[in-house]
Protein backbone atom coordinates (compact mmCIF):
# COMPACT_ATOMS: atom_id res chain seq x y z
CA UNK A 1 0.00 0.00 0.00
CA UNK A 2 2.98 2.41 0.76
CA UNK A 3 5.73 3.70 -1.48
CA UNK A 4 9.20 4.07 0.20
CA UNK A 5 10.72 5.31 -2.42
CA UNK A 6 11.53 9.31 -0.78
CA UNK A 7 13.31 7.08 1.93
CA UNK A 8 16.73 8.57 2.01
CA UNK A 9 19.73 5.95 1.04
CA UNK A 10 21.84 4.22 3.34
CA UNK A 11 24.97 5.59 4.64
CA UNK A 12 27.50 4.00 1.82
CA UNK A 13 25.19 2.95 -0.35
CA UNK A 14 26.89 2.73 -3.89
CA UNK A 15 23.52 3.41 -5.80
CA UNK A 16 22.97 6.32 -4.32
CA UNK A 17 25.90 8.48 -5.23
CA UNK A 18 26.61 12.54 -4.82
CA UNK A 19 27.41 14.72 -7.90
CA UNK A 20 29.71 17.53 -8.13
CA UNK A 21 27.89 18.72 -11.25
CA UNK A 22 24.21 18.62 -12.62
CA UNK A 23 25.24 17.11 -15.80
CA UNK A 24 26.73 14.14 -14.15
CA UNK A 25 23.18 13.06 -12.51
CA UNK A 26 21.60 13.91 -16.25
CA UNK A 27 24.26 11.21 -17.87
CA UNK A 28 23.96 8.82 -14.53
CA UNK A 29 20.41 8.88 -15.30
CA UNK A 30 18.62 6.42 -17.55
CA UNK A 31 18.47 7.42 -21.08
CA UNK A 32 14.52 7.92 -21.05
CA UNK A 33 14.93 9.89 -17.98
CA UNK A 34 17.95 12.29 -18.73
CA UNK A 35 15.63 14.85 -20.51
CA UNK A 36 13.11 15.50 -17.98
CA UNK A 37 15.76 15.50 -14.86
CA UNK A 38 17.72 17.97 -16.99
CA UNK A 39 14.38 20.16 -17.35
CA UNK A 40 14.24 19.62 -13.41
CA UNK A 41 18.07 20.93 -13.00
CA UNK A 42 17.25 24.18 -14.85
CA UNK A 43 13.96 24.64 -12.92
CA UNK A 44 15.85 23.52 -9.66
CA UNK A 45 18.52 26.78 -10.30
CA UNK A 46 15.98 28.87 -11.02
CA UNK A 47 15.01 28.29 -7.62
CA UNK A 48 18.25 28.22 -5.96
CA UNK A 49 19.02 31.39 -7.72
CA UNK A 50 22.42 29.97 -8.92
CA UNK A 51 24.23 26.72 -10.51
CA UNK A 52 23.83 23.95 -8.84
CA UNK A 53 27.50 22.69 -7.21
CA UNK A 54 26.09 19.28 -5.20
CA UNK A 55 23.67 16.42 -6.06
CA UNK A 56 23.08 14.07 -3.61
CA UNK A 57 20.89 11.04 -5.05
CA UNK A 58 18.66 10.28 -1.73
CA UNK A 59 16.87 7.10 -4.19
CA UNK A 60 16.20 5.97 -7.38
CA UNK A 61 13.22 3.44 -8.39
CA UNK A 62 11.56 2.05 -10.56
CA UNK A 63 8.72 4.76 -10.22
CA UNK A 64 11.10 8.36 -9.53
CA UNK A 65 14.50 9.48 -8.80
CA UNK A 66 15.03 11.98 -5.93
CA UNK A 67 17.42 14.28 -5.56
CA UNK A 68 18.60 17.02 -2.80
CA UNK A 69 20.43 19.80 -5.33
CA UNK A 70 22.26 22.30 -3.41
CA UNK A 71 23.76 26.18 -4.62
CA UNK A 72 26.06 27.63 -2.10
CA UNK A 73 23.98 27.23 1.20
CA UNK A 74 20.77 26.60 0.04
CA UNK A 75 19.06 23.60 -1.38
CA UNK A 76 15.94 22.00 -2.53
CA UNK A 77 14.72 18.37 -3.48
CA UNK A 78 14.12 17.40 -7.06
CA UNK A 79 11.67 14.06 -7.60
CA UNK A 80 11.22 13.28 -11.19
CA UNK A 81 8.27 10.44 -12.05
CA UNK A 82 9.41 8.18 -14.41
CA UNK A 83 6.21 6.76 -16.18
CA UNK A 84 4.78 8.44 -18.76
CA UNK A 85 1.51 8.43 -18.07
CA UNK A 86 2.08 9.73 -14.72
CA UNK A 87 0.91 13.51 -14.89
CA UNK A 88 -2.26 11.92 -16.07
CA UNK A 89 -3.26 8.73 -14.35
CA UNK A 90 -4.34 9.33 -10.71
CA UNK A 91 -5.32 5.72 -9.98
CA UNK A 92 -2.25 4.59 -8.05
CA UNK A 93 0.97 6.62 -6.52
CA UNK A 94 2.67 9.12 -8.30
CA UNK A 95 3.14 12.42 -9.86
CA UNK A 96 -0.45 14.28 -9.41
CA UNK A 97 -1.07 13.06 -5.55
CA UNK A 98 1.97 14.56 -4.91
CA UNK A 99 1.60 17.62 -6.41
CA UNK A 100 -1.79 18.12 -5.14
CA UNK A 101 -1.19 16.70 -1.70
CA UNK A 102 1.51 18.90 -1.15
CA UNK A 103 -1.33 21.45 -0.84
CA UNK A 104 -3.91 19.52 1.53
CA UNK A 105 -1.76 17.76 4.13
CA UNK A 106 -0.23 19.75 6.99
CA UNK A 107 3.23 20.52 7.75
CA UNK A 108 3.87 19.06 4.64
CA UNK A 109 7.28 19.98 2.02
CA UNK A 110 6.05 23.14 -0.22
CA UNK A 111 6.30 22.36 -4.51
CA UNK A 112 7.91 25.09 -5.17
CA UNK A 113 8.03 24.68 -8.94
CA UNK A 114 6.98 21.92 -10.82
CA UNK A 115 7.13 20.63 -15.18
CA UNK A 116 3.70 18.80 -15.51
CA UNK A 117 5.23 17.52 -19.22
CA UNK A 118 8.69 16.70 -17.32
CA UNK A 119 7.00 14.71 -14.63
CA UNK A 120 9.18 17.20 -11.82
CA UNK A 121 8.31 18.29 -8.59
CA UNK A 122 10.14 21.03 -7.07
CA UNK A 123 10.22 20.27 -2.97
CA UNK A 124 11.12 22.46 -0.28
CA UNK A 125 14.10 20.82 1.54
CA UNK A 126 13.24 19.59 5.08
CA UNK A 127 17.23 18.27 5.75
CA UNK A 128 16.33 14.68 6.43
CA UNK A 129 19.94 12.74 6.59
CA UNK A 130 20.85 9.87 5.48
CA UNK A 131 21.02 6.51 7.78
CA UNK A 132 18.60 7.66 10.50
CA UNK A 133 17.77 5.27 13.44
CA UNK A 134 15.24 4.87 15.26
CA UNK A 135 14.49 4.08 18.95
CA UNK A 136 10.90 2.62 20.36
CA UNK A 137 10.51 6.16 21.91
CA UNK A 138 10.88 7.97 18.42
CA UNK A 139 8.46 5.74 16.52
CA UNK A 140 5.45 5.97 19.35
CA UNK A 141 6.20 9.84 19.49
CA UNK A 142 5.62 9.49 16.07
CA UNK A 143 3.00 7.91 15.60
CA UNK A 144 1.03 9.56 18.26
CA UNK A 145 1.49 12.32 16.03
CA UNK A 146 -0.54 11.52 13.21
CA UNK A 147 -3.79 13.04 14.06
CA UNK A 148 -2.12 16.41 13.47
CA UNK A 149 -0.80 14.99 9.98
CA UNK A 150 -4.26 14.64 8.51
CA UNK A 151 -7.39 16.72 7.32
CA UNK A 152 -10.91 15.14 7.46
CA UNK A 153 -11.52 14.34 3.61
CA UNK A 154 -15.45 16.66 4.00
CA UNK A 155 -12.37 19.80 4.66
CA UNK A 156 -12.71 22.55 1.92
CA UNK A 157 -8.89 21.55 1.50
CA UNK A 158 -9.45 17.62 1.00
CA UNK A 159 -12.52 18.43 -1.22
CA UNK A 160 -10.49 20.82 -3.62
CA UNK A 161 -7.58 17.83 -3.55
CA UNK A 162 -10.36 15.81 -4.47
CA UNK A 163 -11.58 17.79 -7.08
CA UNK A 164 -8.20 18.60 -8.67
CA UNK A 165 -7.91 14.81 -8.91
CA UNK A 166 -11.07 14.32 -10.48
CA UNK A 167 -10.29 16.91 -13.13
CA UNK A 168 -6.74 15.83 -13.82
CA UNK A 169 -7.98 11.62 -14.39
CA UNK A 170 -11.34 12.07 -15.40
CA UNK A 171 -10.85 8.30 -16.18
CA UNK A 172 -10.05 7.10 -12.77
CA UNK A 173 -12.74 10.02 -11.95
CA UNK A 174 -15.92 7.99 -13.77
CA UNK A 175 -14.82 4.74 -11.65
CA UNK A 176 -15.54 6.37 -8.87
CA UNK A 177 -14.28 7.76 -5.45
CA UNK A 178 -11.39 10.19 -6.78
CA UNK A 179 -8.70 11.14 -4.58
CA UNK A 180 -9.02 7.66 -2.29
CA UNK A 181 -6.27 5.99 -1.44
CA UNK A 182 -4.34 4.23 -3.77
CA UNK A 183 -4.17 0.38 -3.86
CA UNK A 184 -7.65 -0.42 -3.20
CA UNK A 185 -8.18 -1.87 -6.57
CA UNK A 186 -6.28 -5.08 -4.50
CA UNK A 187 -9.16 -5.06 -1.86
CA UNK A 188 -11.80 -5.58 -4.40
CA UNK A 189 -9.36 -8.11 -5.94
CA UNK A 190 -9.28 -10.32 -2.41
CA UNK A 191 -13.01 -10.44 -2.10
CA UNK A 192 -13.68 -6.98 0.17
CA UNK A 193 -16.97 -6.26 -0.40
CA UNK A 194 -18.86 -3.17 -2.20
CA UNK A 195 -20.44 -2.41 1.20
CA UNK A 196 -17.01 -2.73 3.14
CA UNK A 197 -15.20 -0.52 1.07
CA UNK A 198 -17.91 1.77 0.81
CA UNK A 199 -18.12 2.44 4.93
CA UNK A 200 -14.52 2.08 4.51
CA UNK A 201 -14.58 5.02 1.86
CA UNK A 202 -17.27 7.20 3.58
CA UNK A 203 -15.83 10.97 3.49
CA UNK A 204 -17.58 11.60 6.67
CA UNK A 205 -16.24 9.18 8.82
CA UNK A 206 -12.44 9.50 6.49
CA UNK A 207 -9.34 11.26 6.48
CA UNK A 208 -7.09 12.72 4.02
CA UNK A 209 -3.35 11.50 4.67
CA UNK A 210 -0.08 10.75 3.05
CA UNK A 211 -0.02 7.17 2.52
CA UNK A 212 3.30 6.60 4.31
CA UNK A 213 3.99 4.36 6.48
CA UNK A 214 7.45 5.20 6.33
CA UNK A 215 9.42 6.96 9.52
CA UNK A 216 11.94 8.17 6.90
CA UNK A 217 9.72 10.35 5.03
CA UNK A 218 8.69 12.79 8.40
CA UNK A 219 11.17 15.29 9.94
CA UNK A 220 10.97 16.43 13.71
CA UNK A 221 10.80 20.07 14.26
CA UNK A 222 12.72 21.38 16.94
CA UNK A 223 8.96 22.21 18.74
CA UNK A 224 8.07 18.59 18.39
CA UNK A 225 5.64 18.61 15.35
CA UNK A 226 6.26 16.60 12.21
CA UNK A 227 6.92 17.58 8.47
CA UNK A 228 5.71 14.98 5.49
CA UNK A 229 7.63 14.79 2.70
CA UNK A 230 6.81 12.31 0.28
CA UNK A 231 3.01 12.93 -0.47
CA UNK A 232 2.23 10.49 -3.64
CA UNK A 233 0.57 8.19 -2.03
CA UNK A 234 -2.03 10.81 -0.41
CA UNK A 235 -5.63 9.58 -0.80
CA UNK A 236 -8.60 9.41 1.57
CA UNK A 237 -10.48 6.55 3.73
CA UNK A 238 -11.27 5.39 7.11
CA UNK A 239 -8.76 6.60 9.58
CA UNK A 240 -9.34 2.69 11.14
CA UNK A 241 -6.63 1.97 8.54
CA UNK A 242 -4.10 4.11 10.92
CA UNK A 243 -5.23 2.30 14.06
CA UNK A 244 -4.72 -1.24 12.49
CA UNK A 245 -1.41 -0.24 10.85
CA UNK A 246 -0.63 1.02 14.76
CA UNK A 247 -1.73 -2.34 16.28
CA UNK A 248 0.34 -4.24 14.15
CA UNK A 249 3.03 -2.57 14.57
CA UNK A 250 3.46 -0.72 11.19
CA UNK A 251 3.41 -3.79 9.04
CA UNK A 252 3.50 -1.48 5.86
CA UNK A 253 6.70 0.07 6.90
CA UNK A 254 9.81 -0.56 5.61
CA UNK A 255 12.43 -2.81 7.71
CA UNK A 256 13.00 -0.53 10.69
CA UNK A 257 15.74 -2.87 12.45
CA UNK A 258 13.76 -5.50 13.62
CA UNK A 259 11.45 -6.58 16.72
CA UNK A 260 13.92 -6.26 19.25
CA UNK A 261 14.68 -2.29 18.11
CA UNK A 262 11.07 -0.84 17.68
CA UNK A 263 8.33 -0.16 20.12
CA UNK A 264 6.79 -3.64 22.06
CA UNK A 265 3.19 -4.81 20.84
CA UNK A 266 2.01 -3.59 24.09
CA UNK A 267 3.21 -0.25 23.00
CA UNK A 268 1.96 -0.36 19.67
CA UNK A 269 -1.68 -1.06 21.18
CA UNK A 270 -1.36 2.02 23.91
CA UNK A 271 -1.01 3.62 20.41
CA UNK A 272 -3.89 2.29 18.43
CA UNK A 273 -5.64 2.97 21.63
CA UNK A 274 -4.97 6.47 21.27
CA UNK A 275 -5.59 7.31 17.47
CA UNK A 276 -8.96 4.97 17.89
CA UNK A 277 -9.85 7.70 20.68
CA UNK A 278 -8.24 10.67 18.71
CA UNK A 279 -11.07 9.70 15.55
CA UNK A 280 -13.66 7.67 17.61
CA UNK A 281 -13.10 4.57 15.29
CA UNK A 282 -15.27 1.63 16.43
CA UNK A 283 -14.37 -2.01 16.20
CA UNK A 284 -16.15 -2.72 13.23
CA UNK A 285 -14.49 -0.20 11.37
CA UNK A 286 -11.62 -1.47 12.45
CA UNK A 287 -12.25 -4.83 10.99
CA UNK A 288 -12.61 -3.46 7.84
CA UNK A 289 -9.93 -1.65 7.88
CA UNK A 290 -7.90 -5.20 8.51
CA UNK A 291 -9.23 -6.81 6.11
CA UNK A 292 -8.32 -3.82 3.48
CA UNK A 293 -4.75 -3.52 5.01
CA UNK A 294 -4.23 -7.40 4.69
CA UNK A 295 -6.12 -8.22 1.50
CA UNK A 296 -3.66 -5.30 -0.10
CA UNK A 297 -0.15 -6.55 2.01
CA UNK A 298 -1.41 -10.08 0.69
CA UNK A 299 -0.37 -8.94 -3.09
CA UNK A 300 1.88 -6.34 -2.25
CA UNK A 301 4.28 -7.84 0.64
CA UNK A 302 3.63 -11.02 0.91
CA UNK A 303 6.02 -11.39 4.31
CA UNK A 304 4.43 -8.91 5.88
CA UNK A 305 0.63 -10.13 5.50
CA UNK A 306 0.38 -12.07 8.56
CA UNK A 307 1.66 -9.38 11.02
């Protein structure tokens, strides 16, 4: 259901290299690709108000290639999409949930330019570093902080995110329920039910959130509140799908270190607790939302489905 791919690399990781000069990450870049990150490069200066002197290549996937350019002192992050169809098709994660979501979700990283033809995004730089760790005490902090990451999806701001969807995939709009959360298609697949999906999908009872189940993708402020930075994956549904993903101990989420590093299942229910509370989810919507979050790990990561 998640996309991990704004995760910053690995400390030494050889695919993820730094660049002295633009034109180096143009010719590192796949041949299909060099164009557009080259457009991205000259919008990225533009920015930066001067020629870019430092690349540093935080990943590169098979959906986008991210990129922290830097001129002098300043910087800003560069996220190309690679498919095609990207700045049209809204049905799964990519290039126009990002752009949008940027707007909706709070505290999130600003577009400050973007190429809808080049598939580039333009992202305020929130400094995350590279080989972060994480203690039990940082992920429950974290987590405890979602409420504040999310609108309700009936918020003028959701509905115009919703809207903007609609009008920029008026394909994926006629199927139905534009702006949800991406993936879902895989519920239907493993047998969830019209009705489920449709309580699961109800804009009153949902919220409008990044996706992201990755740790990696949020920066602490110094006042203790959270910055999102990786918002293609933003959709809406029941906010049941944040208490299960809580109680299970984040089975979405990328390897964080293991059991023996991360927050105890005890923990991990304190916290569902707490977000259940924080959006008065019942236990039936909870259900649902286990069945949606397991029916989609099921296809997605297999490993992870019986969590």
């Amino acid at each position: 259901m998640t996309d991990h791919s704004f995760s910053p690399a690995r400390s030494g990781a050889t695919d993820c290299p730094v660049f002295t000069g633009f034109d180096e990450l143009v010719a590192w870049s796949s041949s299909r690709a060099r164009l557009h990150v080259s457009r991205g490069g000259m919008i990225a200066a533009e920015r930066l108000g001067g020629a870019i002197d430092s690349i540093e290549v935080l990943s590169a996937t098979p959906r986008s290639i991210v990129a922290r350019c830097r001129s002098r002192q300043r910087s800003v992050v560069l996220k190309h999409f690679r498919r095609r169809d990207s700045a049209r098709n809204a049905s799964g994660f990519g290039y126009l949930r990002a752009k949008f979501g940027a707007k909706v979700l709070p505290g999130a990283a600003a577009v400050l330019a973007y190429d809808d033809e080049a598939r580039v995004l333009i992202h305020e730089d929130l400094g995350v570093r590279s080989g972060q760790q994480y203690s039990a005490e940082d992920l429950v902090r974290w987590a405890r902080s979602w409420p504040d990451l999310v609108v309700p999806a009936t918020s003028p701001a959701a509905q115009e995110f919703r809207d903007s969807i609609g009008r920029s995939d008026p394909v994926s709009a006629a199927k139905g329920c534009p702006g949800a959360l991406p993936s879902l298609g895989l519920a239907r697949q493993a047998g969830i039910t019209d009705d489920q999906l449709r309580k699961f999908l109800d804009p009153a009872l949902s919220v409008m959130w990044c996706g992201d189940m990755n740790p990696a993708n949020f920066a602490e402020d110094g006042d203790g509140t959270y910055r999102q930075m990786d918002g293609e994956g933003t959709g809406y549904c029941d906010p049941a799908l944040l208490v299960v993903e809580a109680r299970l101990g984040l089975p979405s989420a990328p390897d964080l270190g293991g059991p023996d590093i991360g927050p105890s299942a005890g923990q991990w229910d304190e916290v569902g607790d707490f977000l259940a509370s924080c959006w008065s989810v019942t236990s039936e919507r909870e259900d649902i939302a286990r069945l949606v979050l397991t029916s989609i790990l099921t296809e997605l990561a297999p490993t992870r489905a019986g969590s």
